[in-house]
N, C-alpha and C. Protein backbone atom coordinates (compact mmCIF):
# COMPACT_ATOMS: atom_id res chain seq x y z
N UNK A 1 0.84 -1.18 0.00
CA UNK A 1 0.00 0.00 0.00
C UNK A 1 0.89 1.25 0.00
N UNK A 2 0.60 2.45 -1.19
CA UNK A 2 1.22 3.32 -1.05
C UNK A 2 0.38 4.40 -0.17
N UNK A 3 1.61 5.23 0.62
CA UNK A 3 0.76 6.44 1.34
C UNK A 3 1.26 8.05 0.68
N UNK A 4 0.07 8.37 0.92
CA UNK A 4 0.35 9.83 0.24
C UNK A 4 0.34 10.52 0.97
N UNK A 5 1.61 11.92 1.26
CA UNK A 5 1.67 13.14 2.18
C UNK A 5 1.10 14.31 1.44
N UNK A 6 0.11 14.71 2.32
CA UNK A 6 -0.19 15.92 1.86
C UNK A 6 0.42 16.76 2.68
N UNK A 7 0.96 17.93 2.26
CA UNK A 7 1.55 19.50 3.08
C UNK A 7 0.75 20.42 2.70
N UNK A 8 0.06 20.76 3.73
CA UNK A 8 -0.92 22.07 4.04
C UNK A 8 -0.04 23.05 4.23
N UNK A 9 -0.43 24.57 3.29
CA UNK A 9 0.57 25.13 3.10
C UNK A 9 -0.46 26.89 3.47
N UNK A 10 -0.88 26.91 4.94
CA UNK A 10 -1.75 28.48 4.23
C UNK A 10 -1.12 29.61 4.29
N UNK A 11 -1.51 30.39 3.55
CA UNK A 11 -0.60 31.84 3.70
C UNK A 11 -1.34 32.85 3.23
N UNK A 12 -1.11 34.13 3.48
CA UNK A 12 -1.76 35.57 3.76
C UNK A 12 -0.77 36.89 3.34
N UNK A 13 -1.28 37.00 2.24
CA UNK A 13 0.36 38.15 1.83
C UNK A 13 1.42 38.03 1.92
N UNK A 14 1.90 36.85 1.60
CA UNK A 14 3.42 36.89 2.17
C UNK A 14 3.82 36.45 0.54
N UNK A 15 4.51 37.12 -0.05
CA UNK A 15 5.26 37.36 -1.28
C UNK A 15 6.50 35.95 -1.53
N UNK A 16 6.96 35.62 -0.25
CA UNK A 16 8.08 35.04 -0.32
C UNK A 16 6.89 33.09 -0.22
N UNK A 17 6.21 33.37 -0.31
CA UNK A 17 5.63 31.61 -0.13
C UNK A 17 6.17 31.16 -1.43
N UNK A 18 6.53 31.62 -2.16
CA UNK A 18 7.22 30.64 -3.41
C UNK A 18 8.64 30.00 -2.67
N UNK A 19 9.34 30.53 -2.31
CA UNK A 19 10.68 30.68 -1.52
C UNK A 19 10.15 29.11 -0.61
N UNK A 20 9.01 29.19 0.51
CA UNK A 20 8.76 28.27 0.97
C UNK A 20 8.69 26.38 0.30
N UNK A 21 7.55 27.05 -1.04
CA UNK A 21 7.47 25.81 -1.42
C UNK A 21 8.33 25.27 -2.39
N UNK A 22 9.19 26.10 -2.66
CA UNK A 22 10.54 25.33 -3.42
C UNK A 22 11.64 24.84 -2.31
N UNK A 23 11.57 25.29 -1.12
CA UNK A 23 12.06 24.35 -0.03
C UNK A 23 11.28 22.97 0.28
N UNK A 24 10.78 23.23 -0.34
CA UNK A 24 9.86 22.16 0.13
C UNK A 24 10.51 20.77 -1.27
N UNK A 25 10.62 21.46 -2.07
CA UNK A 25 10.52 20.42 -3.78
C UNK A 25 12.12 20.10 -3.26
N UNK A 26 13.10 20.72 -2.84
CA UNK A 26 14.26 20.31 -2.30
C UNK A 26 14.56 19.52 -1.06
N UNK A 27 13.44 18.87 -0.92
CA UNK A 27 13.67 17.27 0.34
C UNK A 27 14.14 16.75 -0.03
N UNK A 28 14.67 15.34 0.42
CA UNK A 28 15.68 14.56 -0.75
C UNK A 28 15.99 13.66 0.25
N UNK A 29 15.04 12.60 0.72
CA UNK A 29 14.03 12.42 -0.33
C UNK A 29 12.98 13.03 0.07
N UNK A 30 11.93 12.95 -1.00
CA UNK A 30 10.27 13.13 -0.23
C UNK A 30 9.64 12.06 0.59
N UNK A 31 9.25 12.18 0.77
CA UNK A 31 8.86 10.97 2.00
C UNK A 31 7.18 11.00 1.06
N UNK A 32 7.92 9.74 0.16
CA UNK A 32 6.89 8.99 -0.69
C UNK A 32 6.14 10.31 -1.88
N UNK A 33 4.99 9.76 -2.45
CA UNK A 33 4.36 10.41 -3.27
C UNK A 33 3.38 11.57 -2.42
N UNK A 34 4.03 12.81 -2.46
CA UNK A 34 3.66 14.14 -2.05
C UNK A 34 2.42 15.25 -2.86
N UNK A 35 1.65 15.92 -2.19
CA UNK A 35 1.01 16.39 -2.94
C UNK A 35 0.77 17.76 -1.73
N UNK A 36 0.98 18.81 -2.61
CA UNK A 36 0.93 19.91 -1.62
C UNK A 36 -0.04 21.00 -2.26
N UNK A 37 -1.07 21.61 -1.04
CA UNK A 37 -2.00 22.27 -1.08
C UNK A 37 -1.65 23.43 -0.70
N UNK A 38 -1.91 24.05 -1.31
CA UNK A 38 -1.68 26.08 -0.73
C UNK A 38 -2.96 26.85 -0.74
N UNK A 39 -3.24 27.26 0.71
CA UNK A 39 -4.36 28.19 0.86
C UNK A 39 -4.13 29.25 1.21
N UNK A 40 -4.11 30.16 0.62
CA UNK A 40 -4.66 31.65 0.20
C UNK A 40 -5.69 31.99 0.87
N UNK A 41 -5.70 33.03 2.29
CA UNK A 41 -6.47 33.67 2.99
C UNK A 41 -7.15 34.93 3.07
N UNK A 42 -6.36 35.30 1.73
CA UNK A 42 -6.60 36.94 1.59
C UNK A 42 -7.84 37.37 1.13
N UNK A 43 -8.30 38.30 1.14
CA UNK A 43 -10.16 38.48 0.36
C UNK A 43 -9.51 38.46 -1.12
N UNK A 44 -8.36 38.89 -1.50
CA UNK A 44 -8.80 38.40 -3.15
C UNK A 44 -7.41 37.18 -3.10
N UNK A 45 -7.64 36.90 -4.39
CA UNK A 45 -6.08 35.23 -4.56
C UNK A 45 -4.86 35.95 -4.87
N UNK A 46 -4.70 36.42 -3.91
CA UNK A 46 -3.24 37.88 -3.89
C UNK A 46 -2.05 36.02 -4.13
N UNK A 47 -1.89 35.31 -3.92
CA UNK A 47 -0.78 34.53 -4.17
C UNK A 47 -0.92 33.53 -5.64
N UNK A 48 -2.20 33.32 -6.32
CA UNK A 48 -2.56 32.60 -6.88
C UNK A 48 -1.64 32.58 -8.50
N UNK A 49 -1.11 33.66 -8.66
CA UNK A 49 -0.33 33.70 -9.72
C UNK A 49 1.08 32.95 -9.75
N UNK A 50 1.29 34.02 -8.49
CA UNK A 50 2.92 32.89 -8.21
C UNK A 50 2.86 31.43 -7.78
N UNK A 51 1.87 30.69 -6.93
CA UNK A 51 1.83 29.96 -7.16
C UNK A 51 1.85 29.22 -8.23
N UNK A 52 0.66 29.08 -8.68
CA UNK A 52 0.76 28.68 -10.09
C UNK A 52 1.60 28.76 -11.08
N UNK A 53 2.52 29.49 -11.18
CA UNK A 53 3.69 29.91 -11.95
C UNK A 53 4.81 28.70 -11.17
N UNK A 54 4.97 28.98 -10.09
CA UNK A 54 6.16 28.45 -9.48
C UNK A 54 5.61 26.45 -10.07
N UNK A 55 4.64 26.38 -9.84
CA UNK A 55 4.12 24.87 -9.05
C UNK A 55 4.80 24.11 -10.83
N UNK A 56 4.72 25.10 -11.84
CA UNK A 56 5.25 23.91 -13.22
C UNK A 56 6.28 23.50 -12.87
N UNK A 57 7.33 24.10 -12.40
CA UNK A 57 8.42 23.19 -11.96
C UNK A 57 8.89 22.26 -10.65
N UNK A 58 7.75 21.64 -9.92
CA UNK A 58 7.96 21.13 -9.38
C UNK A 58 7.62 19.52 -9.23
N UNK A 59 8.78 18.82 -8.42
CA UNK A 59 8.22 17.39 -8.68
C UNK A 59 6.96 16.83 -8.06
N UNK A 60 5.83 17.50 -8.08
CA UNK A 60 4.58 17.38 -7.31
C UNK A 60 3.76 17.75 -7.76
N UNK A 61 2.43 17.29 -7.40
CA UNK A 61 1.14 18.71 -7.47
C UNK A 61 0.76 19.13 -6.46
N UNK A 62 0.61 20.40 -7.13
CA UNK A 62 0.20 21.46 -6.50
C UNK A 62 -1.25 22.03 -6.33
N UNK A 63 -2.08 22.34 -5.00
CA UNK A 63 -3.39 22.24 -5.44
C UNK A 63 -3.57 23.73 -4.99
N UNK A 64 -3.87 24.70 -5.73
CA UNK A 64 -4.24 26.24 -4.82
C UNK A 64 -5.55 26.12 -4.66
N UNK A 65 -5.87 26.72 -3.70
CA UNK A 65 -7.04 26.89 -2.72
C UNK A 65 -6.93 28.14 -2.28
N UNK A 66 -8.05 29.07 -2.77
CA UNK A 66 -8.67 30.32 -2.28
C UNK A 66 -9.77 30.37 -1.33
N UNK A 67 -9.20 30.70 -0.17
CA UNK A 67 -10.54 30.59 1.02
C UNK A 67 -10.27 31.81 1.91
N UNK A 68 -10.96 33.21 1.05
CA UNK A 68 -10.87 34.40 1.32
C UNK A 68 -11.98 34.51 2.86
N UNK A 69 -11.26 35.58 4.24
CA UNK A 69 -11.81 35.26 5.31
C UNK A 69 -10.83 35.96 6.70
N UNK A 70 -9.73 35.69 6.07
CA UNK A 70 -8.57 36.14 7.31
C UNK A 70 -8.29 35.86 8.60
N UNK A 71 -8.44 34.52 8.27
CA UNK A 71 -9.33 33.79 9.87
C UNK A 71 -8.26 32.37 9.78
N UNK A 72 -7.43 32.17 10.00
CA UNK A 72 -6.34 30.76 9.93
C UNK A 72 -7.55 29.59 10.16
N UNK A 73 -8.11 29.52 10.74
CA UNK A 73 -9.34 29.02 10.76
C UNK A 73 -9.87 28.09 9.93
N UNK A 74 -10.15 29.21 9.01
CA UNK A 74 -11.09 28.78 7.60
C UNK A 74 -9.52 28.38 6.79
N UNK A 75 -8.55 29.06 7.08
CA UNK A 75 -7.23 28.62 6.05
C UNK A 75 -7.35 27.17 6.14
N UNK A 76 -7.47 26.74 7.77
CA UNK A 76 -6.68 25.34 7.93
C UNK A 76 -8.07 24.77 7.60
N UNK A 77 -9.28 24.74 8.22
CA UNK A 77 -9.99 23.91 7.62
C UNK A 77 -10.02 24.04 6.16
N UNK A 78 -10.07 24.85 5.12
CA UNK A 78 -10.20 24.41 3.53
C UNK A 78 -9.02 23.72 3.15
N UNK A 79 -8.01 23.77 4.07
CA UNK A 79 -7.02 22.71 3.63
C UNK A 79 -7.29 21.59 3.80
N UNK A 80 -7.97 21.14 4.99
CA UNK A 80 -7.90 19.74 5.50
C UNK A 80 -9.30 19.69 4.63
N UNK A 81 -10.36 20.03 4.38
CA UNK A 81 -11.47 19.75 3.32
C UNK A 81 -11.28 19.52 1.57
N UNK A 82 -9.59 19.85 1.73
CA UNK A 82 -9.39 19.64 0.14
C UNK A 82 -8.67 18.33 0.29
């Protein structure tokens, strides 16, 4: 049986979360078949570009999640609901 890690990833204006999740693509190893979620807390998808930009080069998918609210709250639950 294979297991899959998901990394819940939420964030709120912070410019440098690309910086994060390419630390992330540099594990070595990954601990198995990885799949990482990024939630976006802001009222609009202030990260959704760079994400998406960054995520083609990585050895994973990448799932963005917009769950506008400002409330870590709602960040972490739409993570754990995706």
């Amino acid at each position: 049986m294979t297991v899959r890690t998901d990394i819940l990833l939420c964030t709120f204006r912070r410019p440098h979360v690309v910086d994060t999740i390419r630390s992330l693509a540099a594990l070595d190893p990954l601990p198995g078949p990885v799949r990482l979620i990024v939630v976006d807390n802001d009222d609009i998808p202030s990260a959704q570009q760079a994400v998406t930009a960054c995520a083609a080069d990585l050895p994973f998918p990448v799932i963005y999640v917009h769950a506008p609210g400002r409330n870590i709250s709602i960040a972490r639950n739409a993570a754990l609901d995706t």
